[in-house]
Structures are given as C-alpha cells and as structure tokens.
Protein backbone atom coordinates (compact mmCIF):
# COMPACT_ATOMS: atom_id res chain seq x y z
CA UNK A 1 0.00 0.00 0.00
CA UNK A 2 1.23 3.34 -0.97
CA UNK A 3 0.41 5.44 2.13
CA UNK A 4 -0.28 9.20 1.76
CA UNK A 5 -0.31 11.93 4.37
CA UNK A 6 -3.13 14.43 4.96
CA UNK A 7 -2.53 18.16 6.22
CA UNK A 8 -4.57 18.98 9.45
CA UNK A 9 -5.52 22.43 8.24
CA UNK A 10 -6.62 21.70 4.76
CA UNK A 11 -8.58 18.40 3.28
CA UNK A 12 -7.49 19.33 -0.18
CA UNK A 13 -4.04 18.90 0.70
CA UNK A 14 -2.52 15.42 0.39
CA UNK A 15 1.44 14.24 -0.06
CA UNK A 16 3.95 11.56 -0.15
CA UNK A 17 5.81 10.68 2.94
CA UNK A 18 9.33 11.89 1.10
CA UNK A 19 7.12 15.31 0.48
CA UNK A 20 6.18 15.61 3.94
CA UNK A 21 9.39 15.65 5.15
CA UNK A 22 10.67 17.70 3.05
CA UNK A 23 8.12 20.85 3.79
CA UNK A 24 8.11 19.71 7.57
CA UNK A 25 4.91 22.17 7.91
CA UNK A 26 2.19 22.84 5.53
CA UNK A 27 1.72 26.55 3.99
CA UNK A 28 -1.67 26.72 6.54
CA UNK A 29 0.43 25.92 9.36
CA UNK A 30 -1.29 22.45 9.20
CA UNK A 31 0.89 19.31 10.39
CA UNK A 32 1.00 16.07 7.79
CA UNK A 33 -0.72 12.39 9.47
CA UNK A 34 -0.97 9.39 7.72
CA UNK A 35 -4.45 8.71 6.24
CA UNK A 36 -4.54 5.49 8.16
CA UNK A 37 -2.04 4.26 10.87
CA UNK A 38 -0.86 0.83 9.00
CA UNK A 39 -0.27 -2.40 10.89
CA UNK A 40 2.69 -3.86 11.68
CA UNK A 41 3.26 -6.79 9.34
CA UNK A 42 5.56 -9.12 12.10
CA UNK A 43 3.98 -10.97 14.34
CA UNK A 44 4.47 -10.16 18.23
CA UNK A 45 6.18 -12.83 18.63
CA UNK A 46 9.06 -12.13 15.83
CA UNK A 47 9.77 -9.15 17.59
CA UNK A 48 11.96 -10.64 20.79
CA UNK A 49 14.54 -11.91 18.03
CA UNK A 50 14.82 -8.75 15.96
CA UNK A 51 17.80 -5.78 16.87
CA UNK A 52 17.07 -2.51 16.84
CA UNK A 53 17.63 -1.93 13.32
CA UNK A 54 15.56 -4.76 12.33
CA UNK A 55 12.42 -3.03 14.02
CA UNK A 56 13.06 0.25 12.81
CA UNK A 57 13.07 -1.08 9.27
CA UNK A 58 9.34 -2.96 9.98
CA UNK A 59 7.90 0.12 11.64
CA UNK A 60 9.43 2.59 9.11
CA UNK A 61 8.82 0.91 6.11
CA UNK A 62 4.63 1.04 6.67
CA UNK A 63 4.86 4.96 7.00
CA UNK A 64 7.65 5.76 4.35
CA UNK A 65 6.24 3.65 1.42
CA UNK A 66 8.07 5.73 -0.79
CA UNK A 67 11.33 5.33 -0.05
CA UNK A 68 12.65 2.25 -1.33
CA UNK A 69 13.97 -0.60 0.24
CA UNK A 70 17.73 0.09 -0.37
CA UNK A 71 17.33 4.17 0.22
CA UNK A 72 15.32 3.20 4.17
CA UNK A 73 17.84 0.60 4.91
CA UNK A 74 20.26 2.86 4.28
CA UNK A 75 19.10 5.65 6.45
CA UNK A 76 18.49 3.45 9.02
CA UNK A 77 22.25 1.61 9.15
CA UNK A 78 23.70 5.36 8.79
CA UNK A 79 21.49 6.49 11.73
CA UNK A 80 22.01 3.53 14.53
CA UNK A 81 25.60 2.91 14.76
CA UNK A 82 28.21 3.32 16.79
CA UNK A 83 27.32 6.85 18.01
CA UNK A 84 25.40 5.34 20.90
CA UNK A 85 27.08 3.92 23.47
CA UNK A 86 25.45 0.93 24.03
CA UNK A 87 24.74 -2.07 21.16
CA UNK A 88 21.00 -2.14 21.37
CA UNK A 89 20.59 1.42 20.83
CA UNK A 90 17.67 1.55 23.69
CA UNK A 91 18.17 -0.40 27.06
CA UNK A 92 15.34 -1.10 29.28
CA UNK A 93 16.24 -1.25 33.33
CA UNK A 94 14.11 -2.85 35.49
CA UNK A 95 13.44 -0.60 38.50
CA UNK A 96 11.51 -1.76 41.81
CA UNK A 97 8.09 -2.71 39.53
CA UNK A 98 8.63 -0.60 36.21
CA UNK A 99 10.52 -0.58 33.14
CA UNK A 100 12.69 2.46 32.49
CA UNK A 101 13.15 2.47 28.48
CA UNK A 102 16.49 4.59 28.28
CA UNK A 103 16.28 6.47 25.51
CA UNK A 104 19.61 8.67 26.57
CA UNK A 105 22.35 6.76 25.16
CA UNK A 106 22.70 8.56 22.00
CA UNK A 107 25.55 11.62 20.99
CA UNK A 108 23.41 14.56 22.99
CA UNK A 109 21.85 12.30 26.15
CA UNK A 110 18.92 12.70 25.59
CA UNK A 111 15.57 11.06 23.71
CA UNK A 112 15.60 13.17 20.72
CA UNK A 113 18.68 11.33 19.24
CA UNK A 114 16.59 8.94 18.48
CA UNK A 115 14.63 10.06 15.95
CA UNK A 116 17.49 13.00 14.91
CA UNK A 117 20.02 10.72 14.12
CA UNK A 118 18.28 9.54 11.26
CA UNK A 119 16.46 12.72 9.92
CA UNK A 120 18.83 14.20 8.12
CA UNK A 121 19.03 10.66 5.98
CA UNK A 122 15.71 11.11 5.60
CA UNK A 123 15.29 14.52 4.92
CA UNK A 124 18.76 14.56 2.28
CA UNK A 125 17.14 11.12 0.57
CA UNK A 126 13.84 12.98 -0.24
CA UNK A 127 15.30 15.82 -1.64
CA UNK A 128 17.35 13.73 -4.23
CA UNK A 129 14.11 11.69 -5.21
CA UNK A 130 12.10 15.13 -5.97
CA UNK A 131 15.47 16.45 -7.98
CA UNK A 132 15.46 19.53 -5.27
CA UNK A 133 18.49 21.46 -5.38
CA UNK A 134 17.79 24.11 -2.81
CA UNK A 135 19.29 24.36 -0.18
CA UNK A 136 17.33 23.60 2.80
CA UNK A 137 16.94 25.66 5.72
CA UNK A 138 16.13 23.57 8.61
CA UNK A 139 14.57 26.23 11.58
CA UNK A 140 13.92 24.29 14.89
CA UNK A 141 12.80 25.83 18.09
CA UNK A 142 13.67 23.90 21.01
CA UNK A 143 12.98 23.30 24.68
CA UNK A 144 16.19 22.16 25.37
CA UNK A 145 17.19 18.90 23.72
CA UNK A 146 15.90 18.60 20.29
CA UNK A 147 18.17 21.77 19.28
CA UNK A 148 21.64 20.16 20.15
CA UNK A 149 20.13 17.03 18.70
CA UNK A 150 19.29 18.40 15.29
CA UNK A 151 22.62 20.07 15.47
CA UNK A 152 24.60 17.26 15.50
CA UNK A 153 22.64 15.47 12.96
CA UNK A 154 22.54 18.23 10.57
CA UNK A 155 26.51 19.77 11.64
CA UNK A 156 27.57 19.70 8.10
CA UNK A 157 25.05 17.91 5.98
CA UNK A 158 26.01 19.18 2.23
CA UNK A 159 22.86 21.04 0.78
CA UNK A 160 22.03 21.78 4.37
CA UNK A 161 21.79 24.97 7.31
CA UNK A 162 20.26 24.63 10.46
CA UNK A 163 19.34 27.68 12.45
CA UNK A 164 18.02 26.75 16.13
CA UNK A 165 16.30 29.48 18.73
CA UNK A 166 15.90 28.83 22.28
CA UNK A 167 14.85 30.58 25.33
CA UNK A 168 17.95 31.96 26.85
CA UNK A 169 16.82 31.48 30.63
CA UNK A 170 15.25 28.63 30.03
CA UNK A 171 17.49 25.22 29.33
CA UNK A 172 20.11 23.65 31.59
CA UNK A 173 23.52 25.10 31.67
CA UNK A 174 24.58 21.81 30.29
CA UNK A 175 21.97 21.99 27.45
CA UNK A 176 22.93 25.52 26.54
CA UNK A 177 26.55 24.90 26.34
CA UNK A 178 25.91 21.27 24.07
CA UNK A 179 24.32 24.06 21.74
CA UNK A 180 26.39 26.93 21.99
CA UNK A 181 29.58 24.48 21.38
CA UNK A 182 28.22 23.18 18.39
CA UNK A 183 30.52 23.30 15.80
CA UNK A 184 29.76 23.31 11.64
CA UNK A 185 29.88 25.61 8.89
CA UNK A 186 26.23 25.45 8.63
CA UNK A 187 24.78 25.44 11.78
CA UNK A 188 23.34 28.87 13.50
CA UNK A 189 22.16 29.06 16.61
CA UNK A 190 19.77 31.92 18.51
CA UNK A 191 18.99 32.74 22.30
CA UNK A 192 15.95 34.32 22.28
CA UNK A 193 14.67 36.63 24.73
CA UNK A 194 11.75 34.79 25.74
CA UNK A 195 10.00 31.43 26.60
CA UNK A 196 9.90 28.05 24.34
CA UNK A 197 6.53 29.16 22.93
CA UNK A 198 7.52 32.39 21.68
CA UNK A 199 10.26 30.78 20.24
CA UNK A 200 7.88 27.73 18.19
CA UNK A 201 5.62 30.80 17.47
CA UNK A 202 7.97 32.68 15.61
CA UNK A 203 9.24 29.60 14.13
CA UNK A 204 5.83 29.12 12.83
CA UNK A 205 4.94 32.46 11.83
CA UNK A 206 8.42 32.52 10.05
CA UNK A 207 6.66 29.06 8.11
CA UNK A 208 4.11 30.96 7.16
CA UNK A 209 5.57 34.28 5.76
CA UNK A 210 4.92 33.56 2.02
CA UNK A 211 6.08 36.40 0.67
CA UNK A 212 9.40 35.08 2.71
CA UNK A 213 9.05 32.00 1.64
CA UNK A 214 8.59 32.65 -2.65
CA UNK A 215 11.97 35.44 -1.61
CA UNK A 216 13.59 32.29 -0.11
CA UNK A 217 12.75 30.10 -3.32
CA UNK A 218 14.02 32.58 -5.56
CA UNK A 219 17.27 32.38 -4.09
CA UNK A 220 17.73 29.23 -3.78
CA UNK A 221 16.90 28.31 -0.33
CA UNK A 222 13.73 26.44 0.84
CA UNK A 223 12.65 25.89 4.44
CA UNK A 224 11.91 22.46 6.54
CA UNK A 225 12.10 21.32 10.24
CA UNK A 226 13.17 19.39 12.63
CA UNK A 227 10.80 19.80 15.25
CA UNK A 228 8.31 16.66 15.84
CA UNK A 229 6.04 18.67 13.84
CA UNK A 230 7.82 17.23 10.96
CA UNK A 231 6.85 13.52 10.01
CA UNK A 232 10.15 12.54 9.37
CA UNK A 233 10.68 13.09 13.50
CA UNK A 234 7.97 11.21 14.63
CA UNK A 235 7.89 8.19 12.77
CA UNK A 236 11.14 7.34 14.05
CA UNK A 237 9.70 7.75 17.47
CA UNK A 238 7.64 4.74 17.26
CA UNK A 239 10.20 2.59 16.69
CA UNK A 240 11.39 1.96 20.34
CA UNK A 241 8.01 1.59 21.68
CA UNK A 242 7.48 -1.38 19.01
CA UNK A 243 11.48 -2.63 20.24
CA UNK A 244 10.95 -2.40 23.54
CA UNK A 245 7.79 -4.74 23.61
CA UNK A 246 9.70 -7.35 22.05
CA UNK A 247 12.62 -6.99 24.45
CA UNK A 248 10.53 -7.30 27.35
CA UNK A 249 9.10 -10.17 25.58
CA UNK A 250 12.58 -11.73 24.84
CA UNK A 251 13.65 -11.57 28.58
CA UNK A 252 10.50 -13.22 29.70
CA UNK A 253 8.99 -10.01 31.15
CA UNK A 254 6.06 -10.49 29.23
CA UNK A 255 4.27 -12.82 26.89
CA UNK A 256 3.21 -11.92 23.57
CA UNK A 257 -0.58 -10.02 23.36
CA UNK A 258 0.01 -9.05 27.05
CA UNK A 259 -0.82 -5.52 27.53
CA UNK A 260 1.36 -2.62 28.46
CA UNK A 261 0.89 0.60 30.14
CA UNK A 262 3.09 2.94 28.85
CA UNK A 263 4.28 6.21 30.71
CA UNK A 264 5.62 9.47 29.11
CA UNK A 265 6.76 12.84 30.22
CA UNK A 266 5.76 15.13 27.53
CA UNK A 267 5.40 19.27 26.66
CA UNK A 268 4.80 18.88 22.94
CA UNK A 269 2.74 15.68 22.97
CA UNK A 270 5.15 13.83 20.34
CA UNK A 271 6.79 11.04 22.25
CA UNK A 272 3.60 10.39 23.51
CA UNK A 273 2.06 10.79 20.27
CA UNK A 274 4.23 8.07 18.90
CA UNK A 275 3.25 5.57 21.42
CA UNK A 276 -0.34 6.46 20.46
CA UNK A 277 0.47 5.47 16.49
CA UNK A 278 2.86 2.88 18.32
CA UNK A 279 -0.54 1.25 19.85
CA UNK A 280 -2.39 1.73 16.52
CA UNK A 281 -0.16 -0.43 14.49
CA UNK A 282 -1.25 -3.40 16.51
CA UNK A 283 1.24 -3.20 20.07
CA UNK A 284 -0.80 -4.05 23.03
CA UNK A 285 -1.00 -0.75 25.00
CA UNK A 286 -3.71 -0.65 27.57
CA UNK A 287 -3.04 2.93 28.67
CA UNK A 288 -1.16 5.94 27.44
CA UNK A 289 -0.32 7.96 30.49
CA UNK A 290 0.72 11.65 30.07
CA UNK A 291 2.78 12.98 32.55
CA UNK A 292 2.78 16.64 32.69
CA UNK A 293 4.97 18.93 35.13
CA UNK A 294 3.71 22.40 36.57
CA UNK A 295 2.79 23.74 32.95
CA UNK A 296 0.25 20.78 32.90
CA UNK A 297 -1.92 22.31 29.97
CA UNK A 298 -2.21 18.62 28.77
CA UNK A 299 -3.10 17.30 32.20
CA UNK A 300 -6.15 19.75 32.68
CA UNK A 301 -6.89 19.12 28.49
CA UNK A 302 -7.46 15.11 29.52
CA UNK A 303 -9.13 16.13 32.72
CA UNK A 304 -11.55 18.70 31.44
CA UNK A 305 -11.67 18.67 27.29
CA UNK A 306 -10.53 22.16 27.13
CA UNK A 307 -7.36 23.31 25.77
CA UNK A 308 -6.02 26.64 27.33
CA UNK A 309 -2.89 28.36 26.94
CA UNK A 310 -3.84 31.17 29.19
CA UNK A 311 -1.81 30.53 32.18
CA UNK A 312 1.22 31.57 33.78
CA UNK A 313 4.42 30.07 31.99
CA UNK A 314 6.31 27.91 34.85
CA UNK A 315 10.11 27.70 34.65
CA UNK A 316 10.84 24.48 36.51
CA UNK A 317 13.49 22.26 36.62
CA UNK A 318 12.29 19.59 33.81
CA UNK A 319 12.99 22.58 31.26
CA UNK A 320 12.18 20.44 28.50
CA UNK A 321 8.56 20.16 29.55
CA UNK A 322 7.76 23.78 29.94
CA UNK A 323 5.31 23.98 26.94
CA UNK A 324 1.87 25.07 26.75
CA UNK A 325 1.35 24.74 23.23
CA UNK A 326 1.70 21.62 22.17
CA UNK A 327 2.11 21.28 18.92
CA UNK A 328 1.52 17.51 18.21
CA UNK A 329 -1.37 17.53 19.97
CA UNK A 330 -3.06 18.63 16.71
CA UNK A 331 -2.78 15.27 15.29
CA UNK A 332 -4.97 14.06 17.88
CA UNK A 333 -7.36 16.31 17.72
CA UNK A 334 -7.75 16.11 13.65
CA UNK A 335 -7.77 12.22 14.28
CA UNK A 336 -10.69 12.15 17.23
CA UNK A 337 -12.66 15.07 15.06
CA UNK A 338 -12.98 12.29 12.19
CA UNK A 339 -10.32 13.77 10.00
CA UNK A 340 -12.14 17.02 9.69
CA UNK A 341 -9.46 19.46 8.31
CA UNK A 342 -11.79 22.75 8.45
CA UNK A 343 -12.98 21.66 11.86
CA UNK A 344 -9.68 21.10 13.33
CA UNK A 345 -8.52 24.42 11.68
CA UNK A 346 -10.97 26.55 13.24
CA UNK A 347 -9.94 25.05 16.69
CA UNK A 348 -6.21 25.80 15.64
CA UNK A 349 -7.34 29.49 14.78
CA UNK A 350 -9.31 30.10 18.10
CA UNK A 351 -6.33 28.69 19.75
CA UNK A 352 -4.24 31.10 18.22
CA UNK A 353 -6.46 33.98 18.81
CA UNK A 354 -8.16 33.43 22.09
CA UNK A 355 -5.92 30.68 23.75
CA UNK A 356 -7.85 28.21 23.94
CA UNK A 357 -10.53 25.57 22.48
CA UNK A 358 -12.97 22.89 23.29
CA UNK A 359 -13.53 19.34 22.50
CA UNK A 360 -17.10 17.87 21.81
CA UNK A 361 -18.00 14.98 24.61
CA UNK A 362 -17.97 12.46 21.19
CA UNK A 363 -14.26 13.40 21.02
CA UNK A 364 -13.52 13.42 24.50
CA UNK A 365 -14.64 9.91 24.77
CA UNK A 366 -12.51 8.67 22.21
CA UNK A 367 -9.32 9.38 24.35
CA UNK A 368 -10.25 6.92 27.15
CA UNK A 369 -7.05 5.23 25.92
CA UNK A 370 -5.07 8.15 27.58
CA UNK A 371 -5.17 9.31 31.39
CA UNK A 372 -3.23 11.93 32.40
CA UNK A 373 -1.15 13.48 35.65
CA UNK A 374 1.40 15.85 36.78
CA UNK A 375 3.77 16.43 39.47
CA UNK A 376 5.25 19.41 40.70
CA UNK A 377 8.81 19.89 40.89
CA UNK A 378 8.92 19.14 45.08
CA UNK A 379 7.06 15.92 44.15
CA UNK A 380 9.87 14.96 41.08
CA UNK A 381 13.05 15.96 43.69
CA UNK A 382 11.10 13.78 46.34
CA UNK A 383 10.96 10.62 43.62
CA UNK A 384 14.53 11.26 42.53
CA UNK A 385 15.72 10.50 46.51
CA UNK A 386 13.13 7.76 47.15
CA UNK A 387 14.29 5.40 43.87
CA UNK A 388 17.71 6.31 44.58
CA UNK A 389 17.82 5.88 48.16
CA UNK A 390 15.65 2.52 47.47
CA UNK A 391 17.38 1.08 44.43
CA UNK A 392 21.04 3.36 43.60
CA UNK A 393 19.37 4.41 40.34
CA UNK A 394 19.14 7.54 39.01
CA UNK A 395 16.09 9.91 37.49
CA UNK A 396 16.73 12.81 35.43
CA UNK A 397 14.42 15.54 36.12
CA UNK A 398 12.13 14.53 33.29
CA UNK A 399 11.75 11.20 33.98
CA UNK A 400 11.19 11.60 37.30
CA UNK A 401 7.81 13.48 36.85
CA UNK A 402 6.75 9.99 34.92
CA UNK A 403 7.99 8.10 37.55
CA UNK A 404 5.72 10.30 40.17
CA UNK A 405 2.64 10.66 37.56
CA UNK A 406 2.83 6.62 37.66
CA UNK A 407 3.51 6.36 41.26
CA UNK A 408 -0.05 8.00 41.66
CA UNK A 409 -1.87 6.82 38.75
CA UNK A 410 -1.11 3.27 40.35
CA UNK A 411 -2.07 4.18 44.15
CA UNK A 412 -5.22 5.51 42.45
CA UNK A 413 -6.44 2.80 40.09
CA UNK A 414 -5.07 -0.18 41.46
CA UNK A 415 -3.57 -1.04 37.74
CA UNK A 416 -1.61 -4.00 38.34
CA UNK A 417 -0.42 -4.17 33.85
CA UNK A 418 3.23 -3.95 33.79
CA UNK A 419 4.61 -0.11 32.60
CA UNK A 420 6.76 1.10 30.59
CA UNK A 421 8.27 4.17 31.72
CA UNK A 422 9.50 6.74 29.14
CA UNK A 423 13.04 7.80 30.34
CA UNK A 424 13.99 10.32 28.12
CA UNK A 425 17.44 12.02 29.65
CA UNK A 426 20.66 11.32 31.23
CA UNK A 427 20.89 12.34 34.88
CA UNK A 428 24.24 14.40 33.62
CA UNK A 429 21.57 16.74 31.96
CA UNK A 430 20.49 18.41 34.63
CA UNK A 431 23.28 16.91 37.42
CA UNK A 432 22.33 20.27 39.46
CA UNK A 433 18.84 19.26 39.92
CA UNK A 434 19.51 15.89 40.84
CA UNK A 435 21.91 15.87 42.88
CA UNK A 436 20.37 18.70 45.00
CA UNK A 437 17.40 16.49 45.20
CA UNK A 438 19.71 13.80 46.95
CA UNK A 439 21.42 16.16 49.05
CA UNK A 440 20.70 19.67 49.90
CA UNK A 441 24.46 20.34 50.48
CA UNK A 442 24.82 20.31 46.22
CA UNK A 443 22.38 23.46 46.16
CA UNK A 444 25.12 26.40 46.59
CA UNK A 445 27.78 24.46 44.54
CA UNK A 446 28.42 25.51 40.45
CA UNK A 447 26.68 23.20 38.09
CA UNK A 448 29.12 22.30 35.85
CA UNK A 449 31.72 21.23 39.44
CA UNK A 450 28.55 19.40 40.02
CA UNK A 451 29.36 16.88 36.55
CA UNK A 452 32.62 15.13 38.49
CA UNK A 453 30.19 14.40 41.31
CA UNK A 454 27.52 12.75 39.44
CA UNK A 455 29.50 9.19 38.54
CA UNK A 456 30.25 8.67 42.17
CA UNK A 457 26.41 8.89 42.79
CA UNK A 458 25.09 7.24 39.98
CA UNK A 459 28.14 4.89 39.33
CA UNK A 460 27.40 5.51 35.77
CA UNK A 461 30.55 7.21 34.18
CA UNK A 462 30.81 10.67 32.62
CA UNK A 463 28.96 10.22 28.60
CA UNK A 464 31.22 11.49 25.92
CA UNK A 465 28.61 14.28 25.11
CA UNK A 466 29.39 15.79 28.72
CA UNK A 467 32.84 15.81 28.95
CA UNK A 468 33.34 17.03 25.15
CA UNK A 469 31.58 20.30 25.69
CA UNK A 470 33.35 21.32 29.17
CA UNK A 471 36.79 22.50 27.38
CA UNK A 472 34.46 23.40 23.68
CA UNK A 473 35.10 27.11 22.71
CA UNK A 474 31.74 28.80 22.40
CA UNK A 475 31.35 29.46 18.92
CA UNK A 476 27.57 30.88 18.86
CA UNK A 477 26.52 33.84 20.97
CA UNK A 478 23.89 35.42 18.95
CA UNK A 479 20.56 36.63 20.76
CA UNK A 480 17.14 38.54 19.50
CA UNK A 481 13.98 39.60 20.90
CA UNK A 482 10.85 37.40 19.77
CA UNK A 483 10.19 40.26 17.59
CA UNK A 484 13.13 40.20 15.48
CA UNK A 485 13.44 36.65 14.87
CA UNK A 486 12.24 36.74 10.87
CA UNK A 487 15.06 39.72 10.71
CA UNK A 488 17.64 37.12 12.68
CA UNK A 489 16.92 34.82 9.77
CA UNK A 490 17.16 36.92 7.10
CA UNK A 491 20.58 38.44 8.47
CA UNK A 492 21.77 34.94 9.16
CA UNK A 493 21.17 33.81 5.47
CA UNK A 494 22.49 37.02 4.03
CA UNK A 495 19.23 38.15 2.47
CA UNK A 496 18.95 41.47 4.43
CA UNK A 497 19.43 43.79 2.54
C-alpha cells in the first residue's frame, strides 16, 4: 500500500511521505498524518529476536512507502551505529516494579537522538528523489534537547543549514553549552529573549511568511524542520516503543498479546504521540499515560476537554517540559474530530487567537485510551531521593515526573499491567537538579563542578557528550527579541538587505 499523508488544516491537501518531510509544515500551518495508521506486518512474537535496526526497518517501512527498500535501509544503518554507546541502541532497566526504556544513550543524552540521528538521511534522501536542489533551511525551536540534537545530525550535511532558537533562561547550563559548542559551517544558533513558545511561534509564523518563503525560493533556499512537527521526527519515534515490547518479551517479562501501560513525560505531545500510532499499528497498549509537570496544559486538556494556553508560563526544573502549546497535539485532535481538516482548523485558529478551544463529549470519549497526571517539581526531587535511596538508580528531572505521575496513577487505580516508563534524559543533563534532590548540600555548589560528582552517585561514568563540551570554545553567541526573529533569519542567510 502506498500510504499518503493528509494536512490537518486543509482536506485538499494530500502528499507523499518523502514530500512531507521535506516541507516539515504545511503553507496553513497544518501538520501532515498518515491517512490510516498501518499495521505492523511481524507478528508479536518475531519481535523478541529482531535488533534494533531490524524493528526500525518494519515500523518505518509502513509509513515511508516511498522510499525504497535500499534508500530506508540505508538511512536506518547510517542512523544507529556506533554513536550510541550501548549495542542495542535503547536499554530497558528494570526498577523496583517498572521498566525504564532509556532512551539517553545517543551523541546529545537525551531522547531526541533517536529520531534525529536519522532525519537528516531522511530529509537529504527525499530531496534527491524530488530532484530539489535548494538548499534547505532547517529552523527548529527547542525546549532544550531537540536543538543540540538536530545540530549534530545536521553539523555539516552538504545542501544543508540549520538555524536553532531557544529561550535563553530557560534550558540547563549543560543543554545551553551542548548548543552553543556546536561546531559546523552550517549550523546557527539563537537565544531568544523569551519562553519556548515564543520561540515555536515565531518559528511558525516565520513558516508561514509567504512572501518570505517565494523570496527564499528565488534564491535558492527552501525551508523544513526538525521539530516533531515534521513527520520525518515522529515516525522514528515509534520505533522503540514497538522494540521495547519485544525486548521485554525476549527476557521473559512479558508474553506476547500481554498488555502494556506505557508512561511518558511530555510538553509537545510527540513522544507520547508516537506511542499512540505505536498502539495503533497493533502493540498491546492498555493505557497511554501523560505525565505533565507544573505547565500541565495537557493534564487539565485530559481532565476537562478544554485546551487553554492562558496561564502563567512555569520555569521548573524539567525545562524540557515547559510547553503550553503543544504542537503535536493537533494530530490528535484532527484524528478524534474524524479527520475534519476545516474543523480542526478553526480550533487551531481560536487557539491562536483566544488561547484556547474545546472538544465535543464524542471526542472526548474517544481518548479513554489516555489518562493523564502531573507532578510538581517538590514531588519529582522527592521521587529522585526515594528510587535512589531505594534502588542506587538515578532519574533525570524529566523522567522523574513519569515516575511520580505513575507512582499515583497506580495508588489511584489499582492497575496491576506492567509499565513502561518513558526515560527520556541522562541524569548528567540536569546533574544540578539531581543531585540537589539527593542532598541539599549540592544546592550552593556551580553546576558544571557538580558533573565530576555525578558518577560517584550514579556509578554511571561521565557520557562522551558531557565531557566534550566542558573544554568546547563557544562558537555561537547570537541573541534577538521574539520580535526580530524573521530579521535574525534573514541576516543569518544574508538576504537582508
């Protein structure tokens, strides 16, 4: 089957996978889904014997049908090697009763290598099958981790820039200096003066500027993305959901058609999002659980059916997660409105203008796959020091909300399924954090000192990605208002004048 993908925002509007990837966002602002989620074509049981790459290739092939088989494998073999640490790519540790899937072990720590490692593969293979010769212009916003991600995969990509914004008070010290390090000809990359949703705002509006966009074509540049907006990032996501089943399946955790919960700390919806299509292409998921931290927008979204931005933005210590527009949350809602593209526009639009939108009750009852929960950041530094001090092991910031949404969701429902647990960062991340949750004696000591204390306490030793940016000359120090971020562009591709 040659599977298509529809735009959210406009029903007249449908692509190739290859196409997708390569516009990233639609000229409405709409995001591209498959027409139908396809099923996996191995049987559950197949899975326990198949690496990493093996899966990715049976997930990936259903949703890129037109790549071919050579051009996928390809990707895939170029995008898990030997840049993670570890052989299988994704370990799973079994802690007290869950399973923490450890999606951390790639070049930047953190879960977005997953799916950026192969992008660029992607996003380079469509171009040559549509004979584009632009230059692409990939413009990310990020939250923390999916900027120094898509730097690295994109670092110099021929036929490639990347320009990357985030919100200058609001990432780790350790994630600012993995971006501001980054080294490559074509990579560019932007504090902005101002949160994480300013900063996928003006990405968006930036999308949108046609008259920007027809001065871009003209010479010679065209834009794309690597945000999960873009198909190309999300497919990939699915993946380790689909892996992970089968390795809990090959060490006898499970047997195969036994359900799963699954548990993941989200902002912009997308890992979660690609447990969602993960469950749709046949892998027995009983529950989707969304863990939310202080900006929980999603939580109150599940709880009450209303979407609303209006709130006070929370800078907490799981920086990644401090979203309140969710972005991939759209899919959802064009999928539960019965792939109504003007309907789901006009929510999009009242979003955008008013801050907020309802669902119908009809829709609302079609999520009763998902529940929802949130912890605040006392309750995340209490569950770092109670698995530590029970087991020795170690919860990033991120994780650690998952691990407390879970905590609850199981004190409160009595849900005896086994659970997967999302863990989507290395402890090294944000070592200031955790180790001040263990001990309040870390609280008044620098951050970076804090890095040569962390393997003692987790007995895991310093990652590559750490210790290569704390001697790395800082090579980008630009910074804008919101405002001026179209101008930042233009001045960063030359076109100014």
């Amino acid at each position: 089957m040659n599977l298509s993908y529809k735009n959210t925002r406009n029903a007249k509007d449908t692509i190739s996978a290859s196409k997708a990837i390569i516009q990233g966002l639609s000229a409405e602002g709409g995001l591209y889904v498959p027409e139908c989620i396809p099923a996996l074509d191995v049987s559950l049981s197949a899975l326990k014997n198949m690496t990493y790459q093996e899966v990715a290739y049976a997930v990936m092939k259903q949703f890129l049908t037109d790549f071919t088989q050579e051009e996928l494998k390809d990707c895939i073999d170029k995008a898990y090697d030997d840049k993670f640490d570890v052989e299988e790519i994704v370990p799973i540790q079994k802690v007290e009763d869950a399973y923490y899937l450890e999606l951390f072990h790639g070049p930047t720590i953190a879960f977005k290598d997953m799916a950026l490692s192969i992008l660029p593969h992607l996003l380079t293979t469509a171009a040559k099958k549509h004979g584009i010769t632009k230059e692409i212009v990939i413009l990310t916003a990020t939250s923390g981790d999916t900027g120094k991600a898509a730097l690295a995969g994109f670092a110099d990509v021929p036929g490639t820039k990347i320009i990357v914004f985030y919100p200058r008070d609001g990432v780790s010290k350790v994630q600012e200096l993995q971006m501001v390090t980054q080294t490559g000809d074509n990579t560019s990359v932007v504090a902005i003066h101002g949160n994480f949703d300013d900063a996928q705002n003006g990405v968006k509006a930036i999308f949108e500027d046609r008259d920007l966009q027809e001065r871009l074509s003209t010479l010679g540049y065209q834009f794309s993305s690597a945000n999960s907006i873009n198909i190309g990032r999300l497919v990939p996501q699915i993946v380790y959901y689909v892996y992970a089943y089968g390795k809990l399946l090959r060490e006898g955790e499970i047997d195969a058609g036994e359900e799963i919960n699954v548990v993941v700390p989200t902002g912009n919806f997308g890992n979660i999002l690609a447990a969602y299509y993960a469950k749709g292409m046949g892998l027995p998921i009983r529950k989707l659980l969304c863990a939310s931290n202080e900006n929980k927008v999603l939580f109150d979204f599940f709880e009450t059916g209303e979407y609303n931005r209006n709130r006070e933005f929370v800078l907490t210590e799981s920086p990644s997660m401090d979203i309140l527009i969710s972005s991939n949350l759209e899919r959802l809602i064009y999928e539960i409105a019965g792939a109504n593209a003007q309907d789901n526009a006009q929510k999009m639009k009242e979003l955008k203008e008013q801050g907020f939108y309802d669902i119908t009750k009809e829709m609302k009852q079609k999520l009763d796959m998902f529940a929802a929960g949130y912890a605040t950041g006392e309750q995340a530094a209490e569950e770092i020091k109670k698995t530590y001090d029970a087991t020795g092991y170690v919860l990033d910031t991120h994780t650690a909300v998952a691990a407390n949404v879970y905590r609850a969701y199981k004190a409160k429902t009595k849900d005896k399924t086994k659970t997967l647990i999302a863990s989507t960062a290395s402890p090294y991340k944000f070592a200031k954090h955790v180790l001040t949750a263990l001990d309040a004696k870390y609280e008044q000591v620098d951050e970076i000192a804090l890095l040569e204390e962390m393997p003692q306490v987790s007995g895991v030793k310093m990652p590559d990605a750490v210790k290569d940016v704390l001697g790395a000359a800082v090579v980008h120090t630009l910074e804008c208002e919101v405002a001026d971020m179209k101008q930042t562009v233009e001045k960063i591709l030359g076109i100014d004048k």
